[in-house]
N, C-alpha and C. Protein backbone atom coordinates (compact mmCIF):
# COMPACT_ATOMS: atom_id res chain seq x y z
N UNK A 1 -1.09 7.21 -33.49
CA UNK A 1 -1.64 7.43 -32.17
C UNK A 1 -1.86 8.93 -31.99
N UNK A 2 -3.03 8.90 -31.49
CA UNK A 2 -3.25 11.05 -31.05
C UNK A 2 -2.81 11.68 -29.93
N UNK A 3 -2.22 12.59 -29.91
CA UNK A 3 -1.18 13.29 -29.37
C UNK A 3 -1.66 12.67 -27.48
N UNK A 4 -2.80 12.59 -27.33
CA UNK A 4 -3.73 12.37 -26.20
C UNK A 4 -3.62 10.71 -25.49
N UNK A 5 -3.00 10.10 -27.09
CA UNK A 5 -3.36 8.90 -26.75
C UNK A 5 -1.85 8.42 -26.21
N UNK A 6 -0.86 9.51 -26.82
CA UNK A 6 0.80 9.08 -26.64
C UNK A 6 1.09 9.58 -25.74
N UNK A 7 0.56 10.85 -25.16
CA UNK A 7 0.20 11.28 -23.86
C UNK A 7 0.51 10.24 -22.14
N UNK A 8 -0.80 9.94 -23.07
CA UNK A 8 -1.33 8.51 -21.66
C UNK A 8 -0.49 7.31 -21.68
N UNK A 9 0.38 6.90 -22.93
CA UNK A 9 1.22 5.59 -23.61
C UNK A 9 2.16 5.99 -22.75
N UNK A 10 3.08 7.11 -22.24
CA UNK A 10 4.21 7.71 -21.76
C UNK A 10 3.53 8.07 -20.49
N UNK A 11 2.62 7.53 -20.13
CA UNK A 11 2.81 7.98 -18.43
C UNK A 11 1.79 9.14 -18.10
N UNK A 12 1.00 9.95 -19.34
CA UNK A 12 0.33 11.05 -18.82
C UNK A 12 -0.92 10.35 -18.21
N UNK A 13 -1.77 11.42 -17.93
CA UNK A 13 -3.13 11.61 -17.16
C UNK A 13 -4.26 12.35 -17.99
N UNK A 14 -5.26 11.80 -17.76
CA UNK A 14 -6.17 12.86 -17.94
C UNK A 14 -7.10 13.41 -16.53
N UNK A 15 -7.15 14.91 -16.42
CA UNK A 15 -7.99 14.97 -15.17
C UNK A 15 -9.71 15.09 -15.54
N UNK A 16 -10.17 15.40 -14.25
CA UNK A 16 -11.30 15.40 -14.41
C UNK A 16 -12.38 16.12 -15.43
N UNK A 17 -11.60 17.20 -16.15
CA UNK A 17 -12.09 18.30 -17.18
C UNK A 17 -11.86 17.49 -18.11
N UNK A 18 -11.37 16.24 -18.95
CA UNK A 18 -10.58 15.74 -19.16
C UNK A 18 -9.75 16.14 -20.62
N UNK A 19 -9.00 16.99 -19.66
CA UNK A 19 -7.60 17.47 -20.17
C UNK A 19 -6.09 16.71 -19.65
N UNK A 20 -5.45 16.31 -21.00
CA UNK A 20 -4.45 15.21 -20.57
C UNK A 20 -3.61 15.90 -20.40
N UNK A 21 -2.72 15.32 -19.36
CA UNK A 21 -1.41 16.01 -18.72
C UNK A 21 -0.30 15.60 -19.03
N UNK A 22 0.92 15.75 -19.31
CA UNK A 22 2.03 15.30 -19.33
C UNK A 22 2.62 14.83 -18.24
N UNK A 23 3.56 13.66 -18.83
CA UNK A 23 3.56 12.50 -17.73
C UNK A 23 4.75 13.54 -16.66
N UNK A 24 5.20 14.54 -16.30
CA UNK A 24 6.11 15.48 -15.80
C UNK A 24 4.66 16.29 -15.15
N UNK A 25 3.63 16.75 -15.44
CA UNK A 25 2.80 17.61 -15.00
C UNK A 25 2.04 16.80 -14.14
N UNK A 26 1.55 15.18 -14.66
CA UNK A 26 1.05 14.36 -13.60
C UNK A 26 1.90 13.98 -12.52
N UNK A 27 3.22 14.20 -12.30
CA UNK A 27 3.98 13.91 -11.71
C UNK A 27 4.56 14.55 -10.85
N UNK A 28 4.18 15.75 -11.33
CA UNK A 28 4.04 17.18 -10.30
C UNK A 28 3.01 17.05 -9.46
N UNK A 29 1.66 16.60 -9.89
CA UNK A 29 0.75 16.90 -9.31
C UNK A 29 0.58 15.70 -8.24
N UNK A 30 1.23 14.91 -8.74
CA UNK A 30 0.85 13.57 -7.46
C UNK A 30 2.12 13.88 -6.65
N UNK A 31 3.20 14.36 -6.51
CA UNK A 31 4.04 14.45 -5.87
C UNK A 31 3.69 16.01 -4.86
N UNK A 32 2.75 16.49 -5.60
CA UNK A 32 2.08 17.53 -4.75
C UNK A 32 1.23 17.23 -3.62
N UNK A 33 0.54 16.10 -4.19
CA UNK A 33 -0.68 15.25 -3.83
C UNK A 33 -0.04 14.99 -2.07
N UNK A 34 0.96 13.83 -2.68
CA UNK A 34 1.87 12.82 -1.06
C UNK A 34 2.36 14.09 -0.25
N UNK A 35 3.06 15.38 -0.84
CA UNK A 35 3.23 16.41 0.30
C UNK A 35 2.07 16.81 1.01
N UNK A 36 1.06 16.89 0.30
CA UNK A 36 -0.16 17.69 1.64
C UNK A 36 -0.07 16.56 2.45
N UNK A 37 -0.42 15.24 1.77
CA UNK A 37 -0.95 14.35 2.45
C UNK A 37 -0.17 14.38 3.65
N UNK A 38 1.33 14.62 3.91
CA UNK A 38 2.09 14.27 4.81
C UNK A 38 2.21 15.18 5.69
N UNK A 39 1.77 16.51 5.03
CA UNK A 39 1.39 17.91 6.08
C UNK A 39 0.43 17.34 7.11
N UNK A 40 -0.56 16.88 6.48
CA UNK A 40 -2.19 16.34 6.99
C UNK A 40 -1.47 15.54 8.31
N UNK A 41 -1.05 14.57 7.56
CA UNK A 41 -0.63 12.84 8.71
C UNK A 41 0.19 13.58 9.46
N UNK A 42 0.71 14.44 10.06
CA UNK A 42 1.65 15.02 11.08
C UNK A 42 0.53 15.48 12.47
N UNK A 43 1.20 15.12 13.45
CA UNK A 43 0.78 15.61 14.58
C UNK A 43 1.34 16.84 15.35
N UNK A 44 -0.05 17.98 15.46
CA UNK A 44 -0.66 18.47 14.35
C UNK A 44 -0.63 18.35 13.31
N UNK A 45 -1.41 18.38 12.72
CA UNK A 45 -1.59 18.50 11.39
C UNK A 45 -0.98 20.05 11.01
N UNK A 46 0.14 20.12 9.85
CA UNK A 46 0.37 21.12 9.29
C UNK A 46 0.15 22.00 8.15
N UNK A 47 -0.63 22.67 8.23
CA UNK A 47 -1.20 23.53 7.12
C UNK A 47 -0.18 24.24 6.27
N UNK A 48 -0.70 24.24 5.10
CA UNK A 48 0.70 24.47 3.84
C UNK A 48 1.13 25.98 4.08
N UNK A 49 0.05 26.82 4.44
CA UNK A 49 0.74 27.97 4.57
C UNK A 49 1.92 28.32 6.06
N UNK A 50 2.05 27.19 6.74
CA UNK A 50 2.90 27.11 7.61
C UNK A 50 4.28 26.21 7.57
N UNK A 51 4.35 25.48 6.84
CA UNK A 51 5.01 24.81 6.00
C UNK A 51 6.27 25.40 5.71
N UNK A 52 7.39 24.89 6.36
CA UNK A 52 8.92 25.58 6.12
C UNK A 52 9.66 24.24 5.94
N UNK A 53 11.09 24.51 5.16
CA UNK A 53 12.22 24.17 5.10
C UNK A 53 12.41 22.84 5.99
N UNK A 54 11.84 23.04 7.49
CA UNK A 54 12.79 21.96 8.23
C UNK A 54 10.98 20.67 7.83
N UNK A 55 10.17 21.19 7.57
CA UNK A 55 8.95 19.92 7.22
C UNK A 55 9.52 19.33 6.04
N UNK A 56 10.28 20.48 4.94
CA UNK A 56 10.38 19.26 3.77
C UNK A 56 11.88 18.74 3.76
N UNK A 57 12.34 19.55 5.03
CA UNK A 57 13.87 17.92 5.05
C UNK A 57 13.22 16.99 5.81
N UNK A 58 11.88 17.08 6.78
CA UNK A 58 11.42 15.92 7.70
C UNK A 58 10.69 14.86 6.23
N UNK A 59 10.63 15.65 5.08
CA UNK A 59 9.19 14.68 4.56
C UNK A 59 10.60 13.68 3.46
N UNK A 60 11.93 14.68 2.84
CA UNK A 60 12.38 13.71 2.16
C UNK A 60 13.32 12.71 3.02
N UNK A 61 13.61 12.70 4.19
CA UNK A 61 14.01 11.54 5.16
C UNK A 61 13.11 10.36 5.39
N UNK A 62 11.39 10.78 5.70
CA UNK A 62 10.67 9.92 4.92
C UNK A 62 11.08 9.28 4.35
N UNK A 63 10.83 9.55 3.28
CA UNK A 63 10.87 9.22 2.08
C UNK A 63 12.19 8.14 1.58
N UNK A 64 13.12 8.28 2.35
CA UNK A 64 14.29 7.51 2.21
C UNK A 64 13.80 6.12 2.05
N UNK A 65 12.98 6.03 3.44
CA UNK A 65 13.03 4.31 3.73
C UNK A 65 11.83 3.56 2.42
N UNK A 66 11.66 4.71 1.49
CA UNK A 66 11.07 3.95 0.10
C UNK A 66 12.22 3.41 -0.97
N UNK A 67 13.51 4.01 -0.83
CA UNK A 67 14.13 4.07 -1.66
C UNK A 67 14.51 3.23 -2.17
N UNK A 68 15.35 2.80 -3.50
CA UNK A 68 16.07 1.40 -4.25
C UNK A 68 17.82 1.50 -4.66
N UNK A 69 18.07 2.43 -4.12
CA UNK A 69 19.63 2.31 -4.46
C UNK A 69 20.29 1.86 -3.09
N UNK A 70 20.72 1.13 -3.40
CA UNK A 70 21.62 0.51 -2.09
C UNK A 70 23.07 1.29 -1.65
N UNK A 71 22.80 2.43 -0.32
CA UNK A 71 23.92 2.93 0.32
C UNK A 71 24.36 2.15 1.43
N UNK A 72 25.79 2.02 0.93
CA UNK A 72 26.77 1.27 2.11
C UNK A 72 27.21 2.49 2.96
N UNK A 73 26.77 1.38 4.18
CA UNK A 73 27.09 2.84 6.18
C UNK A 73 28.91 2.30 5.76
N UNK A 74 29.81 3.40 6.48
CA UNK A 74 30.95 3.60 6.36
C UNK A 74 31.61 2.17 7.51
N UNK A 75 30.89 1.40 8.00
CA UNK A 75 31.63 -0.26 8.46
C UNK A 75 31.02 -0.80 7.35
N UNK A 76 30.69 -0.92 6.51
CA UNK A 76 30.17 -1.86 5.68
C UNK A 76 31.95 -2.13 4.66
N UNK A 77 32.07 -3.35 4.74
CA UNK A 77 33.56 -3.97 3.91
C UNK A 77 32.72 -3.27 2.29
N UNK A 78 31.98 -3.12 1.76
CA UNK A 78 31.82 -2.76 0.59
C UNK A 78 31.44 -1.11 0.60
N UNK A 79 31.75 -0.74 1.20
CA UNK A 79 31.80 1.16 1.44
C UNK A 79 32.47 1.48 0.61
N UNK A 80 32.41 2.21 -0.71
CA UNK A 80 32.83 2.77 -1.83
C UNK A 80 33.11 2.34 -2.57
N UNK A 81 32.81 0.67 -2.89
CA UNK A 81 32.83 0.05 -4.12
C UNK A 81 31.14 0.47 -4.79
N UNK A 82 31.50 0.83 -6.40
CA UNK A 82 30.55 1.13 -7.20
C UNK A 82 29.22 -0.35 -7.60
N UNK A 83 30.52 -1.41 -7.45
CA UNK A 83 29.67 -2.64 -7.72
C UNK A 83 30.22 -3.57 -6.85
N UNK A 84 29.70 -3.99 -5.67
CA UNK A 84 30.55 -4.77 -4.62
C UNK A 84 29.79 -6.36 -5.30
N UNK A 85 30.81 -7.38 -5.05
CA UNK A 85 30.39 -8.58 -5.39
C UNK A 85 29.52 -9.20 -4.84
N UNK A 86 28.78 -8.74 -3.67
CA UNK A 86 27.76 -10.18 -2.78
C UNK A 86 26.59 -9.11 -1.97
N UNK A 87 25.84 -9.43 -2.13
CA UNK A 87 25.26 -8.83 -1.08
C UNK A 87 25.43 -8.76 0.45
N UNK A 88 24.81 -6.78 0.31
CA UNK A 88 25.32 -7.06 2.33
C UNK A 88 23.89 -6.46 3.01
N UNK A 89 23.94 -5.84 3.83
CA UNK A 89 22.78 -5.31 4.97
C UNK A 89 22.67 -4.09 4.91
N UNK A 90 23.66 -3.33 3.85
CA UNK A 90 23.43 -1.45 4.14
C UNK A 90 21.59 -1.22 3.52
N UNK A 91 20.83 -0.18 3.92
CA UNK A 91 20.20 -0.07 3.96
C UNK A 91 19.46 0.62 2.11
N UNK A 92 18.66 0.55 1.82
CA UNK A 92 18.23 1.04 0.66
C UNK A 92 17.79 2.37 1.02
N UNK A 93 18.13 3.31 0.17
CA UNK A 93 17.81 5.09 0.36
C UNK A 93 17.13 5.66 -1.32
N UNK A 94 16.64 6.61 -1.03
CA UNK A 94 16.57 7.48 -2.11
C UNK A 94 17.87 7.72 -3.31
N UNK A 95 17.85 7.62 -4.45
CA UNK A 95 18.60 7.87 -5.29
C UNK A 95 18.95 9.90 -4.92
N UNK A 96 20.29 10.04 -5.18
CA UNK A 96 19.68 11.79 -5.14
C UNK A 96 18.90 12.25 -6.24
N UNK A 97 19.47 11.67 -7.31
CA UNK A 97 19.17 12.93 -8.69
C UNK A 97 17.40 12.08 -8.88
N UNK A 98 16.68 11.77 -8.18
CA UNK A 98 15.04 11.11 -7.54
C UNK A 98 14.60 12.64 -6.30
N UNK A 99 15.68 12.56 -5.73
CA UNK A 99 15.26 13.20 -4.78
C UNK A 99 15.28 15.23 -5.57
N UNK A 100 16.55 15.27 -5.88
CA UNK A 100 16.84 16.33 -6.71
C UNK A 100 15.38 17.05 -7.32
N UNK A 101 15.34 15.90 -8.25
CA UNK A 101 13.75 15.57 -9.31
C UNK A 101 12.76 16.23 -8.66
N UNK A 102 12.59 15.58 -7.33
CA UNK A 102 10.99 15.82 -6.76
C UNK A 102 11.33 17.25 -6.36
N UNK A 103 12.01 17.69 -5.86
CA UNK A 103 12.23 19.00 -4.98
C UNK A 103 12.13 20.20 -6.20
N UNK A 104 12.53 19.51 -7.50
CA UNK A 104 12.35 20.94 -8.15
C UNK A 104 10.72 20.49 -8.96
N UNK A 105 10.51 19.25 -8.88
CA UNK A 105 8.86 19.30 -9.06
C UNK A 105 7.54 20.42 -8.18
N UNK A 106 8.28 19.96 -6.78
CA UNK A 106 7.45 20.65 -5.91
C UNK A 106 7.77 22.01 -5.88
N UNK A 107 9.15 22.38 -5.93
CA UNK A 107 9.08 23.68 -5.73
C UNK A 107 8.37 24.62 -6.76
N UNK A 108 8.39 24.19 -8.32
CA UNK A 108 6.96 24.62 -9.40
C UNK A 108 6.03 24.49 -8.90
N UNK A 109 5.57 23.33 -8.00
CA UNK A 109 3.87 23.12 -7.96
C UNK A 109 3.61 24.50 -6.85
N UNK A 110 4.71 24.50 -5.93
CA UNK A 110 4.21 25.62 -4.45
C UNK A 110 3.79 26.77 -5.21
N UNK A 111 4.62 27.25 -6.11
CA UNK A 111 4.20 28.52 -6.87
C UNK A 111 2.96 28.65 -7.74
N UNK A 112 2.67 27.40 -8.45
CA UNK A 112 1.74 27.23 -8.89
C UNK A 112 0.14 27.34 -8.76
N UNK A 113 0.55 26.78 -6.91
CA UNK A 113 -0.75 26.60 -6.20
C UNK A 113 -0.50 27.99 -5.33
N UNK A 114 -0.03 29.05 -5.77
CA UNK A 114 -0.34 30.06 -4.82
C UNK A 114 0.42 30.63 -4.36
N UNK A 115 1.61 29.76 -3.94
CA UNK A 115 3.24 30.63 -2.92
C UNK A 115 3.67 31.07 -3.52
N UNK A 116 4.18 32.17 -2.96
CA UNK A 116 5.51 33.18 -3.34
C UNK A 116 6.56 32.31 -3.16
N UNK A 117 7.21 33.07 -4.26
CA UNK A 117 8.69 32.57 -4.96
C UNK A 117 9.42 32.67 -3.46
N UNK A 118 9.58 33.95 -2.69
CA UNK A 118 10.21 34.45 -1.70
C UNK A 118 10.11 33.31 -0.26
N UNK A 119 8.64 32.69 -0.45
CA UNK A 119 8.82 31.96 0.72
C UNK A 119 8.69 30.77 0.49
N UNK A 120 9.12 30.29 -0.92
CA UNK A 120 8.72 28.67 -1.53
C UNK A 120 10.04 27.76 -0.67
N UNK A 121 9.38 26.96 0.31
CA UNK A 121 9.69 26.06 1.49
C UNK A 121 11.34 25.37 0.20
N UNK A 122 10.54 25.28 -0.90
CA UNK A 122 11.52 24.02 -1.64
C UNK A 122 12.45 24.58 -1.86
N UNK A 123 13.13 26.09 -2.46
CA UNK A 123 13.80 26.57 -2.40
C UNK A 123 14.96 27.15 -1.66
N UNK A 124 14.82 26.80 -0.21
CA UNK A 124 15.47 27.40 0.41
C UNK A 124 16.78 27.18 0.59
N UNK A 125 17.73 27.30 1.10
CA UNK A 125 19.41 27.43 1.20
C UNK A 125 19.67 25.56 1.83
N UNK A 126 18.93 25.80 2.71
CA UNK A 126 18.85 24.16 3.87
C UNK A 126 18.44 23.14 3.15
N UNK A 127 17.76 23.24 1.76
CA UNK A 127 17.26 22.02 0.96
C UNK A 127 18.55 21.73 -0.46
N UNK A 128 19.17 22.96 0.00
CA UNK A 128 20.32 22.53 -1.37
C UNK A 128 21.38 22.59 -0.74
N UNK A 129 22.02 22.78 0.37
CA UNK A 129 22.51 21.91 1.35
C UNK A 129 22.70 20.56 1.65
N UNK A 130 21.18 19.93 1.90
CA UNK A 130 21.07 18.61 2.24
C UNK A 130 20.95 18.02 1.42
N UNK A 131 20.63 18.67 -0.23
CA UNK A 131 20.91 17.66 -1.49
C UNK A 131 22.08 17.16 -1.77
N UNK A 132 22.91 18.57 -1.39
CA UNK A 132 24.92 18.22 -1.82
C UNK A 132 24.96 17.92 -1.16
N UNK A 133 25.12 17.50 0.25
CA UNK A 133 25.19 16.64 1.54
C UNK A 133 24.94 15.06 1.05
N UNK A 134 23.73 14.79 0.75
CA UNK A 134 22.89 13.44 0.21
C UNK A 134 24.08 13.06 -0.91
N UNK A 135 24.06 13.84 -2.03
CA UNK A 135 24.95 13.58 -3.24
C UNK A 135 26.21 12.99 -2.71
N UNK A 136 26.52 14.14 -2.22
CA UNK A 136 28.42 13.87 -1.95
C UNK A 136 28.47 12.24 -0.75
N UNK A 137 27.73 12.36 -0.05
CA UNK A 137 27.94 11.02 0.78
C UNK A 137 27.59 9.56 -0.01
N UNK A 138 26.66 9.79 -0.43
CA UNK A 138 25.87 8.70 -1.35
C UNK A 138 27.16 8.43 -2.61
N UNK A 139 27.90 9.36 -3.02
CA UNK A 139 28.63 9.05 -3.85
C UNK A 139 29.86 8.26 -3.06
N UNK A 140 30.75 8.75 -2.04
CA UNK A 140 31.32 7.92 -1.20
C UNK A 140 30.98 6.99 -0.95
N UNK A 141 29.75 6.47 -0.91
CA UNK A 141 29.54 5.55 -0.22
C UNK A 141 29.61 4.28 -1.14
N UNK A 142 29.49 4.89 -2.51
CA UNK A 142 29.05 3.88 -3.65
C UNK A 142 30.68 3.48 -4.13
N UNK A 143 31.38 4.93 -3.98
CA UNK A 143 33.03 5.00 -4.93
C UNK A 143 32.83 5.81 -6.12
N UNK A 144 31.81 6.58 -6.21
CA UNK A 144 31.17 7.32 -7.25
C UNK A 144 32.19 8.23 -7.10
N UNK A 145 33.45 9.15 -7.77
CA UNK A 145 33.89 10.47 -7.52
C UNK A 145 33.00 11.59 -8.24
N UNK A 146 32.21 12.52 -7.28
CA UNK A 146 31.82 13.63 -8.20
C UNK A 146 32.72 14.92 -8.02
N UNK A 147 32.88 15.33 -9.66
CA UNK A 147 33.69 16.71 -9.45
C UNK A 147 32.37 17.63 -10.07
N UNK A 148 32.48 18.88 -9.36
CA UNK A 148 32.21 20.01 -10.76
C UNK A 148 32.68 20.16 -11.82
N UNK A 149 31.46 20.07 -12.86
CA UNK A 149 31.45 20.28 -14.10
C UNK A 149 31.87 21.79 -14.48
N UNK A 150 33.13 21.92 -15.15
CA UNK A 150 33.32 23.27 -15.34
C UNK A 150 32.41 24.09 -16.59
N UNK A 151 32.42 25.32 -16.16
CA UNK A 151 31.17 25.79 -16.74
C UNK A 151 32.21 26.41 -18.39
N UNK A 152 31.77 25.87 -19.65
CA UNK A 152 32.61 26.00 -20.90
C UNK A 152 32.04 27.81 -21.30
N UNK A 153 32.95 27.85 -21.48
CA UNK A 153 32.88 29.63 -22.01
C UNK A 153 32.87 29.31 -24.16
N UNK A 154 31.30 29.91 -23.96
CA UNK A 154 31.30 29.85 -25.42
C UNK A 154 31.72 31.34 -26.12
N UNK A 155 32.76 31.55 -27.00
CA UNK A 155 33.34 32.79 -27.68
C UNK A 155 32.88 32.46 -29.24
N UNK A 156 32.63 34.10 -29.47
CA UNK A 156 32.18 34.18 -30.45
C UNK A 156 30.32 34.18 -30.43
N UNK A 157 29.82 33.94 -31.74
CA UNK A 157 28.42 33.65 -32.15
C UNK A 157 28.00 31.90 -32.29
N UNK A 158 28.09 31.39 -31.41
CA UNK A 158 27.76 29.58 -32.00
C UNK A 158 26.64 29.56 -32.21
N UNK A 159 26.23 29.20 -33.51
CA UNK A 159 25.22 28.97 -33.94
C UNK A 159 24.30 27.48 -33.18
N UNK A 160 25.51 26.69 -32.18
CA UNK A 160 25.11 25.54 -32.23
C UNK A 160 24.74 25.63 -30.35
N UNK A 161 25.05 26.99 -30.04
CA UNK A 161 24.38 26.99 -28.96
C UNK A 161 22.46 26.89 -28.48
N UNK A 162 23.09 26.41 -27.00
CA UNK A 162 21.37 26.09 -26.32
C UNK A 162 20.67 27.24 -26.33
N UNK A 163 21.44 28.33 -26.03
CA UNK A 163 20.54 29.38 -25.31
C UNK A 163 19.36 29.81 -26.36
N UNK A 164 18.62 30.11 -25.78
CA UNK A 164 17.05 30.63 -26.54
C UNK A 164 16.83 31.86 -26.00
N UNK A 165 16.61 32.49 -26.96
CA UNK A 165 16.18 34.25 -26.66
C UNK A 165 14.80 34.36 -27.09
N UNK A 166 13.93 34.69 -26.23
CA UNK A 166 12.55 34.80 -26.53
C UNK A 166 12.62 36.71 -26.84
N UNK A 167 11.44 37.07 -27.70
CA UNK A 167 11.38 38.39 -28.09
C UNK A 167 10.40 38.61 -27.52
């Protein structure tokens, strides 16, 4: 299969020049796509260069009531079981590490299409906030415990390390 054709097999695109995209670059770009769109559908309509922090916690709350992981509300008898036996009524939400995903999709595309790093909406303090907020509850809610991953101190030269040094 040609690189073009495994491309498109995995999810890519080709655009209109037709240059194929990777299924991560088409995925940027349509997730770029549903943000204007949702700038647009707002009353007013909000133009991207006005576009802050509290529009893209309004757009991934949206976005919740698409979601497929089932969070149990804190009366629910199955509130912090990981796998409760029967079905109940808590509501379906966004996965985080979905939500995580898109936010650092978009926050590449803002720069991409033009914004400064300095005022990229996706970046800001209030969106990684309400991710560990989302995480940490969503994990309660499931019985998930998350700890921090401690950060391993590599000594010496490891050959078998990640890091990449570009020249």
């Amino acid at each position: 299969m040609s690189s073009s054709g495994k491309d498109l097999a995995e999810g890519g695109s080709s655009t209109s020049q037709g240059i194929t995209l990777s299924r991560y670059e088409s995925q940027k770009r349509r997730d770029w796509n549903t943000f204007g769109q949702y700038l647009n559908n707002l009353r007013p309509p909000v133009p991207l260069s006005h576009c802050n922090s509290n529009h893209v916690l309004e757009f991934l709350r949206y976005l919740d009531q698409f979601g497929k992981t089932k969070v149990h509300l804190q009366g629910c008898m199955f509130y912090g079981q990981p796998e409760p036996p029967a079905p109940c009524t808590c509501p379906l939400r966004q996965a985080w590490g979905s939500l995580d995903a898109l936010i650092g999709r978009l926050r590449a595309a803002y720069e991409e299409n033009g914004g400064a790093p300095e005022t990229n909406p996706f970046a800001s303090g209030a969106i990684r906030v309400y991710l560990r907020e989302v995480r940490e509850c969503r994990a309660k809610a499931r019985g998930i415990p998350y700890k921090k991953k401690k950060k391993s101190t590599n000594k010496g030269n490891d050959e078998s390390s990640s890091t990449m040094h570009f020249s």
